[in-house]
Structures are given as structure tokens and as C-alpha cells.
N, C-alpha and C. Protein backbone atom coordinates (compact mmCIF):
# COMPACT_ATOMS: atom_id res chain seq x y z
N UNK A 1 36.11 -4.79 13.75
CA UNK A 1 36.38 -3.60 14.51
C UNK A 1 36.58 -4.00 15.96
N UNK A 2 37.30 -3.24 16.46
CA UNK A 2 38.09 -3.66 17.76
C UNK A 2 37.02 -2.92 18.98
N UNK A 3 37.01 -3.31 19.98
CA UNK A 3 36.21 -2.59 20.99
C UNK A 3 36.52 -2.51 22.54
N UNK A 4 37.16 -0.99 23.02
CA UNK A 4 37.96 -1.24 23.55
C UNK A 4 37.24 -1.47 24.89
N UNK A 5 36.97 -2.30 25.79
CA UNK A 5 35.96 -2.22 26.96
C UNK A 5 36.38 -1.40 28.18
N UNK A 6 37.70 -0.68 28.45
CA UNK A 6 38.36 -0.02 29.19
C UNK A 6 37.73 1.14 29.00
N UNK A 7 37.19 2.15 27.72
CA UNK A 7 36.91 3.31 27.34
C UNK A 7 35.82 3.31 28.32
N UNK A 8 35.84 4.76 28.71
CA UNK A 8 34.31 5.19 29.75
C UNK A 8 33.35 5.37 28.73
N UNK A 9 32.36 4.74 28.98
CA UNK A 9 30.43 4.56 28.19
C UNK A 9 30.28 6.09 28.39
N UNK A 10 29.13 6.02 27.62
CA UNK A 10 28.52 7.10 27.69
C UNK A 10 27.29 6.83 28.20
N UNK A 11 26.77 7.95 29.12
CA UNK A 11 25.32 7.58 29.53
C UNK A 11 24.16 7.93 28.46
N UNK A 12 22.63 7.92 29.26
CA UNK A 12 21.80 8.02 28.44
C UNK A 12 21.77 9.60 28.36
N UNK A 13 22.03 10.71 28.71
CA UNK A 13 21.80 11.97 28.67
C UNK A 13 23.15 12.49 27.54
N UNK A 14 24.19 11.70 27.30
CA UNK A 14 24.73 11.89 26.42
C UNK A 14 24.43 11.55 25.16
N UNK A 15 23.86 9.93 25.67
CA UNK A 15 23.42 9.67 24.32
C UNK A 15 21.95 10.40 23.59
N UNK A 16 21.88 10.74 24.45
CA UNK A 16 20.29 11.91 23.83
C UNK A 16 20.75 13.36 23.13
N UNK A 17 21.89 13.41 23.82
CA UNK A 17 22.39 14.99 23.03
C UNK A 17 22.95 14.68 21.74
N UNK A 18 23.56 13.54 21.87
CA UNK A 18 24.39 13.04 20.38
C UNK A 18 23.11 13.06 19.51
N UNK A 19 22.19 12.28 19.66
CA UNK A 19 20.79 11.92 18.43
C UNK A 19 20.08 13.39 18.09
N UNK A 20 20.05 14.29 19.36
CA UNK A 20 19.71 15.35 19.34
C UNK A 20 20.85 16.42 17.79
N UNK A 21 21.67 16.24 18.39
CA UNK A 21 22.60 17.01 17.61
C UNK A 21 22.36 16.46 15.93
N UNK A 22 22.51 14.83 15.70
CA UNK A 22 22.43 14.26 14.45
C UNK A 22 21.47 14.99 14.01
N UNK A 23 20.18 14.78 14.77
CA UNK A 23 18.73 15.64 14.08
C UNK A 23 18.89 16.91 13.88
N UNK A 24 19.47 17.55 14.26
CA UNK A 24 19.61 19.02 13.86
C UNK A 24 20.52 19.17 12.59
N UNK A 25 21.65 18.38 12.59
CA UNK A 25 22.35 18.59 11.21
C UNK A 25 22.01 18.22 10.39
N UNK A 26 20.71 17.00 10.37
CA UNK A 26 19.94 16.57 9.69
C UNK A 26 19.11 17.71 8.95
N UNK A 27 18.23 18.15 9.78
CA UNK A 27 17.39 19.18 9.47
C UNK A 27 18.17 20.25 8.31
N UNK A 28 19.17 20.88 8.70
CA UNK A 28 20.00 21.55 7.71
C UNK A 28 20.09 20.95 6.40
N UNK A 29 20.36 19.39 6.35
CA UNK A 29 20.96 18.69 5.29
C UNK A 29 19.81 19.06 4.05
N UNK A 30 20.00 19.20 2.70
CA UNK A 30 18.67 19.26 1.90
C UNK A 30 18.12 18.22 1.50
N UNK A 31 19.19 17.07 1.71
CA UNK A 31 18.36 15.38 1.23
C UNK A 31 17.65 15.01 2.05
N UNK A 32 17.68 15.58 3.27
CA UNK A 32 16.91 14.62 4.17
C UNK A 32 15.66 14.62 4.32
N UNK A 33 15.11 15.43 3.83
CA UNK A 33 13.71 16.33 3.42
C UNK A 33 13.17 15.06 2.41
N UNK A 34 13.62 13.89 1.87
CA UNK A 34 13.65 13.88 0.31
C UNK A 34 13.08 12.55 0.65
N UNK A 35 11.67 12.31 0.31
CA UNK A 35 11.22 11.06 0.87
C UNK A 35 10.70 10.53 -0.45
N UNK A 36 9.96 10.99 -1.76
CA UNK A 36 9.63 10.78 -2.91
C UNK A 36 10.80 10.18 -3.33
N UNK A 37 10.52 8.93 -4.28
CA UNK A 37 11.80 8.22 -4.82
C UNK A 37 11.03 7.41 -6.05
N UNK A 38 11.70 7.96 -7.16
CA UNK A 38 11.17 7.35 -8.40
C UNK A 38 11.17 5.50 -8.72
N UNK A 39 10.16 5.14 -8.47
CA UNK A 39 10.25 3.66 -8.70
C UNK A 39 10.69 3.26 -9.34
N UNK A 40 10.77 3.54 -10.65
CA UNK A 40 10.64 2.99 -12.08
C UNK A 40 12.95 3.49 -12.04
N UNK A 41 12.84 4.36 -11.70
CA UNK A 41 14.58 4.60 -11.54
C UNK A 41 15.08 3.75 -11.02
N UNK A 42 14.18 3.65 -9.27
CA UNK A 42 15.05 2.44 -8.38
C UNK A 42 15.26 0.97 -9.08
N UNK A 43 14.21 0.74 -9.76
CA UNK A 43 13.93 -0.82 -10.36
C UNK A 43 14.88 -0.92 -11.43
N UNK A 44 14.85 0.10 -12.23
CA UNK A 44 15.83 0.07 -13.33
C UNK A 44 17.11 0.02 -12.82
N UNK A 45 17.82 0.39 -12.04
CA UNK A 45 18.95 -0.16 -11.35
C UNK A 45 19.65 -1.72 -10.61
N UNK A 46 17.60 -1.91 -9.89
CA UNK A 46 18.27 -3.16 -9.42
C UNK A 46 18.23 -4.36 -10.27
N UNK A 47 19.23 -5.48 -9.95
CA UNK A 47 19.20 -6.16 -11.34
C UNK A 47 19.49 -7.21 -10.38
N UNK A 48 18.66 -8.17 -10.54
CA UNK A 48 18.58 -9.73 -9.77
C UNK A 48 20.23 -10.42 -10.55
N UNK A 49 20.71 -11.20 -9.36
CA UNK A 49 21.71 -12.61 -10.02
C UNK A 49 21.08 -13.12 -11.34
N UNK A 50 21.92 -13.38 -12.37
CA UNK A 50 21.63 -14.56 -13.03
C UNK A 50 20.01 -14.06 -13.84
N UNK A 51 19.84 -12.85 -13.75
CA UNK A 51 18.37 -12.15 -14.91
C UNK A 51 19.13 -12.23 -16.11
N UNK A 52 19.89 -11.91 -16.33
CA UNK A 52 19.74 -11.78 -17.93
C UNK A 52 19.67 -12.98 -18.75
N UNK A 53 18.15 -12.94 -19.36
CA UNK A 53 17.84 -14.35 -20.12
C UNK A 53 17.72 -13.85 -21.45
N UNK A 54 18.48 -12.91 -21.68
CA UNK A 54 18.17 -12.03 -23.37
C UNK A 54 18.59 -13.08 -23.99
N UNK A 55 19.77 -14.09 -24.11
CA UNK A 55 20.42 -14.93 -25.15
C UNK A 55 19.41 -16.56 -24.90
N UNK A 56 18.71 -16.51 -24.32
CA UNK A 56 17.79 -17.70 -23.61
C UNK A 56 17.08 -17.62 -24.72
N UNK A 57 16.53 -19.06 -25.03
CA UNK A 57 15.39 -18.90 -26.24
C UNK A 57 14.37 -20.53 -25.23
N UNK A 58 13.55 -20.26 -25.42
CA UNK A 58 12.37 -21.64 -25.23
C UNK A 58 11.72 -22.07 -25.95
N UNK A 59 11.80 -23.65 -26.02
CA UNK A 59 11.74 -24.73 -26.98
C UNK A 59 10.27 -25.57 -26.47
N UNK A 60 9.00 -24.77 -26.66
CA UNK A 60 8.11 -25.67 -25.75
C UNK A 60 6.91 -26.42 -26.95
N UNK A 61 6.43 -27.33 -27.05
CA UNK A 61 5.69 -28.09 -27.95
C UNK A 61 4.81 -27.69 -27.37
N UNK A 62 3.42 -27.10 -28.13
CA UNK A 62 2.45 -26.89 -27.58
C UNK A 62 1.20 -27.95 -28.85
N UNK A 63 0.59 -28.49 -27.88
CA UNK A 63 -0.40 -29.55 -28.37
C UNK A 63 -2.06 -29.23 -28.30
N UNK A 64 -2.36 -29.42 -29.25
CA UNK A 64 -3.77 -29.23 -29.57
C UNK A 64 -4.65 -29.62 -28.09
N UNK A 65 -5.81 -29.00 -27.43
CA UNK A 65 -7.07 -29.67 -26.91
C UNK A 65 -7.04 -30.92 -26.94
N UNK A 66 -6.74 -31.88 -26.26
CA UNK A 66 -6.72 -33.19 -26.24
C UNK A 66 -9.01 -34.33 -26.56
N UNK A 67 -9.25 -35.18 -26.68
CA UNK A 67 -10.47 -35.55 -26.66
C UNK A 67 -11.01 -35.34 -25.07
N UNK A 68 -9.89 -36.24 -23.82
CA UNK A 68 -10.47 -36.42 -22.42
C UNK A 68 -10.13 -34.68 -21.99
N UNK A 69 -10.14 -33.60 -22.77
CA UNK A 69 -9.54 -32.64 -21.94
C UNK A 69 -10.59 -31.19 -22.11
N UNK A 70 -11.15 -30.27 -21.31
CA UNK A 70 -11.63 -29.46 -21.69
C UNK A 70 -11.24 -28.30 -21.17
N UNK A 71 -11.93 -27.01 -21.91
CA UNK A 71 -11.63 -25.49 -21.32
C UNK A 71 -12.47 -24.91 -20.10
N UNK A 72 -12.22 -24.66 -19.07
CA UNK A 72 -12.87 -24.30 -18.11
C UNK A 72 -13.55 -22.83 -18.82
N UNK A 73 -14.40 -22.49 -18.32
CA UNK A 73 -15.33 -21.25 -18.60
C UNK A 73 -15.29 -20.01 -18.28
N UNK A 74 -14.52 -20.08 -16.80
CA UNK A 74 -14.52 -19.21 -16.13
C UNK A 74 -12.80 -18.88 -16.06
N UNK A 75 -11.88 -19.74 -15.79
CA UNK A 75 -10.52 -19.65 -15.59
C UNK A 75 -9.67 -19.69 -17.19
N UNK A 76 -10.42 -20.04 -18.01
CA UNK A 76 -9.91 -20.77 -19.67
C UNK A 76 -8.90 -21.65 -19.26
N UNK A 77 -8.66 -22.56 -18.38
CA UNK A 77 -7.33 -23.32 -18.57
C UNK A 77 -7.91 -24.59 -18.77
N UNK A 78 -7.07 -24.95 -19.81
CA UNK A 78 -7.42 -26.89 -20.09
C UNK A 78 -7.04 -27.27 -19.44
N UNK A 79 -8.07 -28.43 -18.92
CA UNK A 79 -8.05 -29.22 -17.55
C UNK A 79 -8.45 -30.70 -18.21
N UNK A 80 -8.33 -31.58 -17.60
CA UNK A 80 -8.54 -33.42 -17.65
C UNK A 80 -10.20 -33.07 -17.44
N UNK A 81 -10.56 -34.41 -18.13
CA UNK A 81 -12.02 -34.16 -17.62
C UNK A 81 -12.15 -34.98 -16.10
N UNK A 82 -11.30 -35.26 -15.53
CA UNK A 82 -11.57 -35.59 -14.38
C UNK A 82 -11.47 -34.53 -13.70
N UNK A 83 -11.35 -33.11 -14.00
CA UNK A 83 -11.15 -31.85 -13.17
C UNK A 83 -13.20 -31.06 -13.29
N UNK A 84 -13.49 -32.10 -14.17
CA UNK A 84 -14.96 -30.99 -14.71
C UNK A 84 -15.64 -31.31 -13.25
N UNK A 85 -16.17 -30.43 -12.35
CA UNK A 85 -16.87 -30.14 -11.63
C UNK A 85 -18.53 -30.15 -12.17
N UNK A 86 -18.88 -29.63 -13.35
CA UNK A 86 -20.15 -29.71 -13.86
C UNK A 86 -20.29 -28.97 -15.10
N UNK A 87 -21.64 -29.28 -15.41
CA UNK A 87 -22.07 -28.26 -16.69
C UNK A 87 -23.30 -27.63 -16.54
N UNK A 88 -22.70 -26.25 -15.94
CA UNK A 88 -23.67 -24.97 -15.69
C UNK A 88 -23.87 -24.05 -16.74
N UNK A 89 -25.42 -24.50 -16.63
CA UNK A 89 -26.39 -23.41 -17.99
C UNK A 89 -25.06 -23.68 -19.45
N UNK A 90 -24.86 -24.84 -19.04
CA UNK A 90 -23.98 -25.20 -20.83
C UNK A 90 -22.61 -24.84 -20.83
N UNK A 91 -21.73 -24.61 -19.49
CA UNK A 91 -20.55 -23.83 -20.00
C UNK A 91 -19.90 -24.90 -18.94
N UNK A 92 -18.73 -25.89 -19.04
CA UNK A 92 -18.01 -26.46 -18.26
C UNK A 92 -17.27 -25.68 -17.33
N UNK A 93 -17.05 -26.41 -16.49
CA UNK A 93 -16.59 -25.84 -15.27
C UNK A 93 -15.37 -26.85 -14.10
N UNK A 94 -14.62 -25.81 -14.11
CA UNK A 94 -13.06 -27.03 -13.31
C UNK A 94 -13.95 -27.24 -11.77
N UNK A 95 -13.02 -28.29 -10.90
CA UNK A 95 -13.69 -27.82 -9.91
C UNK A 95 -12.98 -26.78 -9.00
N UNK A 96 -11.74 -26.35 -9.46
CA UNK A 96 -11.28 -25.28 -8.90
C UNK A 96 -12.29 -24.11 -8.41
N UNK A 97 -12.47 -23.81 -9.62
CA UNK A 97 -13.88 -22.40 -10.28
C UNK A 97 -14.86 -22.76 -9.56
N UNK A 98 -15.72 -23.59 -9.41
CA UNK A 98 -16.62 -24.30 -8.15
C UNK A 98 -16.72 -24.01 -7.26
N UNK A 99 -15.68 -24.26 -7.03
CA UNK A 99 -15.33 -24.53 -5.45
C UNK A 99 -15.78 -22.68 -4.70
């Protein structure tokens, strides 16, 4: 857009009647009132690049509890036993959970 710098500005008392005026036709308008907006509508519309993984399938080997490996107590995730922080009142513990 072109901008012509020759055109006379407008001052600030103009520019207050202009915002003035917007707000008033505003006020008339019936959307503008309209601040509630259904989430679940908006979301269902927006649709990220590159989401649709419907034809996607995953191929992952999942392996037994290993011997050096245990279940944390508190988090359940199998961890190395170099992660065991201790064994409180009998229940292992990462040192994440510890910490």
C-alpha cells in the first residue's frame, strides 16, 4: 500500500472522534457484545500442518522388565538400576521421585 506523505495528518482530536465514532457503531453492532466463544467449535476448526496421522500406523517393540532394570513406586516408569535412589519401607524409588 502506497502512502502518500503530501496528504494533511490528522491530529489527535480527530483522531479521538474517529475511535469515538468506531465505538459507537460498535455499540449498535449485535456481535460485538459477543465475548463467549465455544472452545470445543474453535478447536474443531483449527487444524495444525501436517496432523493428519489417521493413515500412520507405529511399529514399536516393546520388551519385557529387563534383570538390571526396575519400576519406580511412585512415578511407575522403568528405570536402570543405576537410577534407584533407595528402598523406602520396601518400595523402590528413582532418584527423580527423591529428589
Amino acid at each position: 500500500m502506497a502512502t502518500d506523505y503530501d496528504a494533511p495528518r490528522k491530529t489527535e482530536e480527530e483522531l479521538n472522534e474517529d475511535s469515538i465514532e468506531e465505538l459507537k457503531a460498535r455499540r449498535h453492532d449485535k456481535n460485538s457484545g459477543k465475548v463467549d466463544e465455544d472452545e470445543v467449535e474453535a478447536a474443531e476448526a483449527f487444524e495444525l500442518p501436517g496432523a493428519d496421522l489417521s493413515h500412520e500406523e507405529l511399529s514399536v517393540q516393546v520388551l519385557p522388565r529387563q534383570s538390571d532394570e526396575f519400576t519406580c513406586s511412585r512415578c511407575f516408569l522403568v528405570q536402570h538400576r543405576s537410577q534407584l535412589a533407595g528402598d523406602k519401607n520396601g518400595q523402590l524409588v528413582c532418584q527423580d521421585c527423591a529428589a
